[in-house]
Protein backbone atom coordinates (compact mmCIF):
# COMPACT_ATOMS: atom_id res chain seq x y z
CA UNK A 1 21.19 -6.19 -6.07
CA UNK A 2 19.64 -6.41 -2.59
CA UNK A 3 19.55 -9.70 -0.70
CA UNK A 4 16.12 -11.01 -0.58
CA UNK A 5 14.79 -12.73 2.71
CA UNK A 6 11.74 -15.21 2.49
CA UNK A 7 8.80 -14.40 3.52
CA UNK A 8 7.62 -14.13 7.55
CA UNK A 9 4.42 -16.33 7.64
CA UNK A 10 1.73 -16.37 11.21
CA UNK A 11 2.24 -19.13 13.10
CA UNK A 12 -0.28 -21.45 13.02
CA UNK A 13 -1.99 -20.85 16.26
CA UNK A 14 -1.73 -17.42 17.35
CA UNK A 15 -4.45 -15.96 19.57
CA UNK A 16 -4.49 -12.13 18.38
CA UNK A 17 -2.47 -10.35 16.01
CA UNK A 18 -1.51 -6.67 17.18
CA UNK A 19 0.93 -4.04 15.79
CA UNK A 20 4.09 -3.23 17.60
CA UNK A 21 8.00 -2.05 16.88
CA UNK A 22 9.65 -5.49 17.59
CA UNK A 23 10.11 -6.00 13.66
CA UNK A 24 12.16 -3.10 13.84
CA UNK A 25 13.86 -2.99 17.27
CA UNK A 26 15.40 -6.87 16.34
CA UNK A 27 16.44 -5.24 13.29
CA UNK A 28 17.99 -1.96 14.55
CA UNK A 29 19.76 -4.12 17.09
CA UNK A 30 21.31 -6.09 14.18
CA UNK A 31 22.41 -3.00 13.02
CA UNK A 32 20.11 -2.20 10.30
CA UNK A 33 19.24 1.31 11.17
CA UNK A 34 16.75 3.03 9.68
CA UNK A 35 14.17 0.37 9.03
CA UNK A 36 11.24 1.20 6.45
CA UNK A 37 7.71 0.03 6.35
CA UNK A 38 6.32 -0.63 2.90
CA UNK A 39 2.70 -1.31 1.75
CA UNK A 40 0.38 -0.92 -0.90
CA UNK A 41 -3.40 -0.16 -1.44
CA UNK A 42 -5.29 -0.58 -4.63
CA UNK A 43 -4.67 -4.62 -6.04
CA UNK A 44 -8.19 -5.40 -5.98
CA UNK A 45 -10.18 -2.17 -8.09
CA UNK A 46 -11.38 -2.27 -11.81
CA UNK A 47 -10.06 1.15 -11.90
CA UNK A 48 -7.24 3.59 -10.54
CA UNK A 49 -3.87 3.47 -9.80
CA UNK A 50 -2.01 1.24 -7.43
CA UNK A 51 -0.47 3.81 -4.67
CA UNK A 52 2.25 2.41 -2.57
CA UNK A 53 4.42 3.94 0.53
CA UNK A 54 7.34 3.77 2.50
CA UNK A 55 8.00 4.56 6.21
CA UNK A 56 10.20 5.38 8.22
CA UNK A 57 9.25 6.06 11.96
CA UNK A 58 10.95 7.54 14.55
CA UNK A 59 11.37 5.43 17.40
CA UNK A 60 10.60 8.34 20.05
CA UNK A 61 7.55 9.88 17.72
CA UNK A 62 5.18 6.94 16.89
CA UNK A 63 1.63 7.80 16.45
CA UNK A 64 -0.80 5.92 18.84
CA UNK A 65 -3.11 3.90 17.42
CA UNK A 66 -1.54 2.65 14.33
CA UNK A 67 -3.13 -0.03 12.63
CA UNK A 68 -4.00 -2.24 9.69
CA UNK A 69 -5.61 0.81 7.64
CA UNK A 70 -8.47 -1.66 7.07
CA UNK A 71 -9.36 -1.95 11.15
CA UNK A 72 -9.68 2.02 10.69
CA UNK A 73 -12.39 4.05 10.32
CA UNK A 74 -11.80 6.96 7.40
CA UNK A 75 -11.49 9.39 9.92
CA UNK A 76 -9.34 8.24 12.08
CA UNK A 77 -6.81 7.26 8.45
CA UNK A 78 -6.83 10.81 8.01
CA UNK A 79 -5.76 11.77 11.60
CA UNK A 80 -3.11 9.39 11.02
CA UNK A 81 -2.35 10.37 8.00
CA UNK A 82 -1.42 13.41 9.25
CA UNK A 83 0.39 12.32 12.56
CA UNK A 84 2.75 10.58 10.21
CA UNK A 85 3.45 12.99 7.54
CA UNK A 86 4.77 15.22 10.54
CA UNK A 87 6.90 12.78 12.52
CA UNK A 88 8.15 10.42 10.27
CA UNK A 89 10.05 10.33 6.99
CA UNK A 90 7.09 9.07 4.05
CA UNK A 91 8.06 8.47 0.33
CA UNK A 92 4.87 7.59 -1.84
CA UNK A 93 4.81 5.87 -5.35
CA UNK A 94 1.77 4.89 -7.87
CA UNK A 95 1.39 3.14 -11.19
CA UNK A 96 -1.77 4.02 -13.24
CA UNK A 97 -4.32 1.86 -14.81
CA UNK A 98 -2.72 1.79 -18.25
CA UNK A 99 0.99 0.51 -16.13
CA UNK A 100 -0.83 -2.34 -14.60
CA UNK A 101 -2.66 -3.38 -18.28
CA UNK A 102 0.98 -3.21 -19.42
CA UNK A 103 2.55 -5.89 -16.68
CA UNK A 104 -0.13 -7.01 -14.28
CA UNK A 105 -1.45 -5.85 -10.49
CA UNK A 106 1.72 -7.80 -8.39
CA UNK A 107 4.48 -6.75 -10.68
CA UNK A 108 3.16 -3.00 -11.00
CA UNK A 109 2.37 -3.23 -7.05
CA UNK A 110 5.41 -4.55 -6.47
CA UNK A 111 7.29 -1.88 -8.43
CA UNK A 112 5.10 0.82 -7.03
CA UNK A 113 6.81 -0.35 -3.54
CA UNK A 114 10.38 0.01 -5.08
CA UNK A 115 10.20 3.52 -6.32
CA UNK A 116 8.83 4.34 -3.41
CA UNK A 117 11.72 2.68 -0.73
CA UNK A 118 14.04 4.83 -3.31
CA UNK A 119 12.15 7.93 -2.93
CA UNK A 120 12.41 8.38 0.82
CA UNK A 121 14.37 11.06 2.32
CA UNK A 122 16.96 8.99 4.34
CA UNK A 123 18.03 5.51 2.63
CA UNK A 124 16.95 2.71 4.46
CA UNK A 125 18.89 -0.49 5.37
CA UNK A 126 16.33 -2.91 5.69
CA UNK A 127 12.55 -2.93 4.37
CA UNK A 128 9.49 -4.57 5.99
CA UNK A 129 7.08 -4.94 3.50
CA UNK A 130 3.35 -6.60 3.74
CA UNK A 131 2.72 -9.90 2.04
CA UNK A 132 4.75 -12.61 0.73
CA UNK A 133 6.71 -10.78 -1.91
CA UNK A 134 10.17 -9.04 -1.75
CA UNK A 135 10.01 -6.16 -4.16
CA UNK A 136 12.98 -6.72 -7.08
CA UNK A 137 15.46 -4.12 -7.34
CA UNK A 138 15.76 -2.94 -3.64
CA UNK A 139 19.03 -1.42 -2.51
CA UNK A 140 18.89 -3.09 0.92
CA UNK A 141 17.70 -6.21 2.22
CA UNK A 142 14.09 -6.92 2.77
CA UNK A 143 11.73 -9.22 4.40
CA UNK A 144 7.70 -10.08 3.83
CA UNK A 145 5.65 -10.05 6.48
CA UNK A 146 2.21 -11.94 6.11
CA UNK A 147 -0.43 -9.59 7.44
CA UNK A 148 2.42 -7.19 8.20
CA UNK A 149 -0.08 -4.28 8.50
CA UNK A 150 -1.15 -6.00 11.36
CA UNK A 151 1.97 -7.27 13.22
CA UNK A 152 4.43 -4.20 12.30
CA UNK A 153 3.77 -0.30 13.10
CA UNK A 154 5.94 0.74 10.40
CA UNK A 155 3.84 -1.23 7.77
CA UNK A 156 0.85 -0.39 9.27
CA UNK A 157 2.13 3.60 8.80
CA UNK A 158 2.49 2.95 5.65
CA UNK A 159 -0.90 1.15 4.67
CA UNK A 160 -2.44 4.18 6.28
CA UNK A 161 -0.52 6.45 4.02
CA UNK A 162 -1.12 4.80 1.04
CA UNK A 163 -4.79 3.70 1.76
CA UNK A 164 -5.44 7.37 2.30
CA UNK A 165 -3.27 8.77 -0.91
CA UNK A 166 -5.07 6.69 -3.01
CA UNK A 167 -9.02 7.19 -1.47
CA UNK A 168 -7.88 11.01 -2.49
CA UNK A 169 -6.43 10.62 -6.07
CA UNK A 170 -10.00 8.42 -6.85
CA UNK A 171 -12.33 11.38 -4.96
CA UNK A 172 -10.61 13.65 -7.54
CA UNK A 173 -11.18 10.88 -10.37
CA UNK A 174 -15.02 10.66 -9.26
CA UNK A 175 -14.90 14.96 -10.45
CA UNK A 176 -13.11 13.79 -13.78
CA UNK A 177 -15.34 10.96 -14.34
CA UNK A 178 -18.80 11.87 -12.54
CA UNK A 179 -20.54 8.87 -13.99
CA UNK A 180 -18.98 5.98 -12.09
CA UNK A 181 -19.00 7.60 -8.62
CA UNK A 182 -15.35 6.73 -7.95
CA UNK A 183 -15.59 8.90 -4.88
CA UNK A 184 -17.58 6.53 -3.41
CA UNK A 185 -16.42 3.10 -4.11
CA UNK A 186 -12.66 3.98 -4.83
CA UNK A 187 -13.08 1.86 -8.14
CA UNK A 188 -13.91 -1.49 -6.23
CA UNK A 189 -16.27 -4.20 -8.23
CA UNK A 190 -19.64 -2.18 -6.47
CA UNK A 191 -23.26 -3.38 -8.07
CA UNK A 192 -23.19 0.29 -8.56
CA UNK A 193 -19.77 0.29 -10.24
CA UNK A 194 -20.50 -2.53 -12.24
CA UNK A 195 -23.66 -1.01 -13.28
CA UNK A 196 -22.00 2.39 -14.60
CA UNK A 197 -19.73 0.65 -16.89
CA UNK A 198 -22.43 -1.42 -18.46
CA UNK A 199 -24.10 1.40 -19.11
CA UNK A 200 -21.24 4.02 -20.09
CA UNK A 201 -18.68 1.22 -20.76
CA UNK A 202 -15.11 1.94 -19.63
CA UNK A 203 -12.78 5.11 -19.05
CA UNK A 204 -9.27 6.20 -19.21
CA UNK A 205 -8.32 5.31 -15.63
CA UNK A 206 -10.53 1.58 -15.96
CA UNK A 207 -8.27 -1.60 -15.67
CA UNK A 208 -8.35 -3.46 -18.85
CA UNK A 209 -7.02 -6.39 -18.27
CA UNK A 210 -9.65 -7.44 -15.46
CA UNK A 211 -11.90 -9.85 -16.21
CA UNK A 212 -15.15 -8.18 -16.70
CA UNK A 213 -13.44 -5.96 -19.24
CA UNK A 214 -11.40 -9.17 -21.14
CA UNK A 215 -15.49 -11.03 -20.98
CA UNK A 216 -16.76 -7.28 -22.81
CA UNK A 217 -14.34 -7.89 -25.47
């Protein structure tokens, strides 16, 4: 089993929060070399998968103008996207709708961030991972960064990967499933999302176990 570190929380007056490689270079001096970013997009839908991914950067390669995916415009997550996928090592993992009914949204997200540390093409020796939760079941030692998308480029690699991995997988579900116009809200609680399933009522790839599908029943 991996050694679990607590989580990293901001301290409480700090007068901007901006991405950099310090995470990692205090690690790598430690000897912890290579380090992984880890984060996931998709907690908050009514429908989808949760799609999570793991980084590895290379120190002389780093993309400029990694970020929080969420402090990016769409196009600019693509460019990424793509920067990344070319310089750095990527591993990606999801859980579907009908995984997350089984569990619930942290322990599928936070499994969805396991397979995908294990997936990547060199084995890390230390994970970063956004939030306040150490995936279980890591083979190296990993530590929770609050707002890590924001403080560590690695993570913030990763939310872009993931962000833009799952905006994909739900423009192909909006072709499946025409109806709720997935391609436009990504399965978040829109009026216009709501609106389809009280009309049509739920699909395959809807989240069950949210609450405006436990208040239909």
């Amino acid at each position: 089993m991996a050694r679990l570190t607590s989580s990293d929380s901001l301290p409480l007056l700090e007068e901007e929060i901006v991405p950099t490689f310090r995470f990692e270079k205090g690690l790598m001096r430690d000897g912890f070399l290579p380090v992984a970013g880890v984060d996931e997009a998709g907690r908050g839908p009514l429908a989808g998968p949760v799609v999570a991914s793991a980084v590895i950067l290379d120190p002389r390669k780093i993309p400029k103008g990694l970020n929080d995916s969420k402090q990016l415009t769409a196009a600019r997550r693509e460019e990424l996207y793509e920067e990344i996928l070319a310089t750095a090592d990527v591993a990606i993992s999801s859980l579907s709708a009908i995984a997350i009914d089984r569990t619930n949204i942290l322990r599928a997200s936070l499994e969805a961030m396991r397979r995908a540390v294990a997936s990547l093409p060199k084995r890390a020796k230390f994970v970063l991972i956004d939030g306040r939760d150490v995936p279980p079941g890591l083979t190296c030692p990993g530590k929770a960064l609050v707002k890590g998308d924001a403080r560590s480029f690695s993570i913030a690699a990763a939310s872009i990967v993931a962000k833009v991995t799952r905006d994909r997988m739900m423009q192909a579900a909006g072709i499946t499933f025409p109806q709720y116009g997935f391609e436009q809200h990504a399965g978040y609680a829109t009026e216009v999302h709501r609106e389809a399933i009280t009309i049509h009522g739920p699909c395959a790839i809807h989240r069950m176990t949210f609450s405006p599908f436990r208040l239909m029943e």
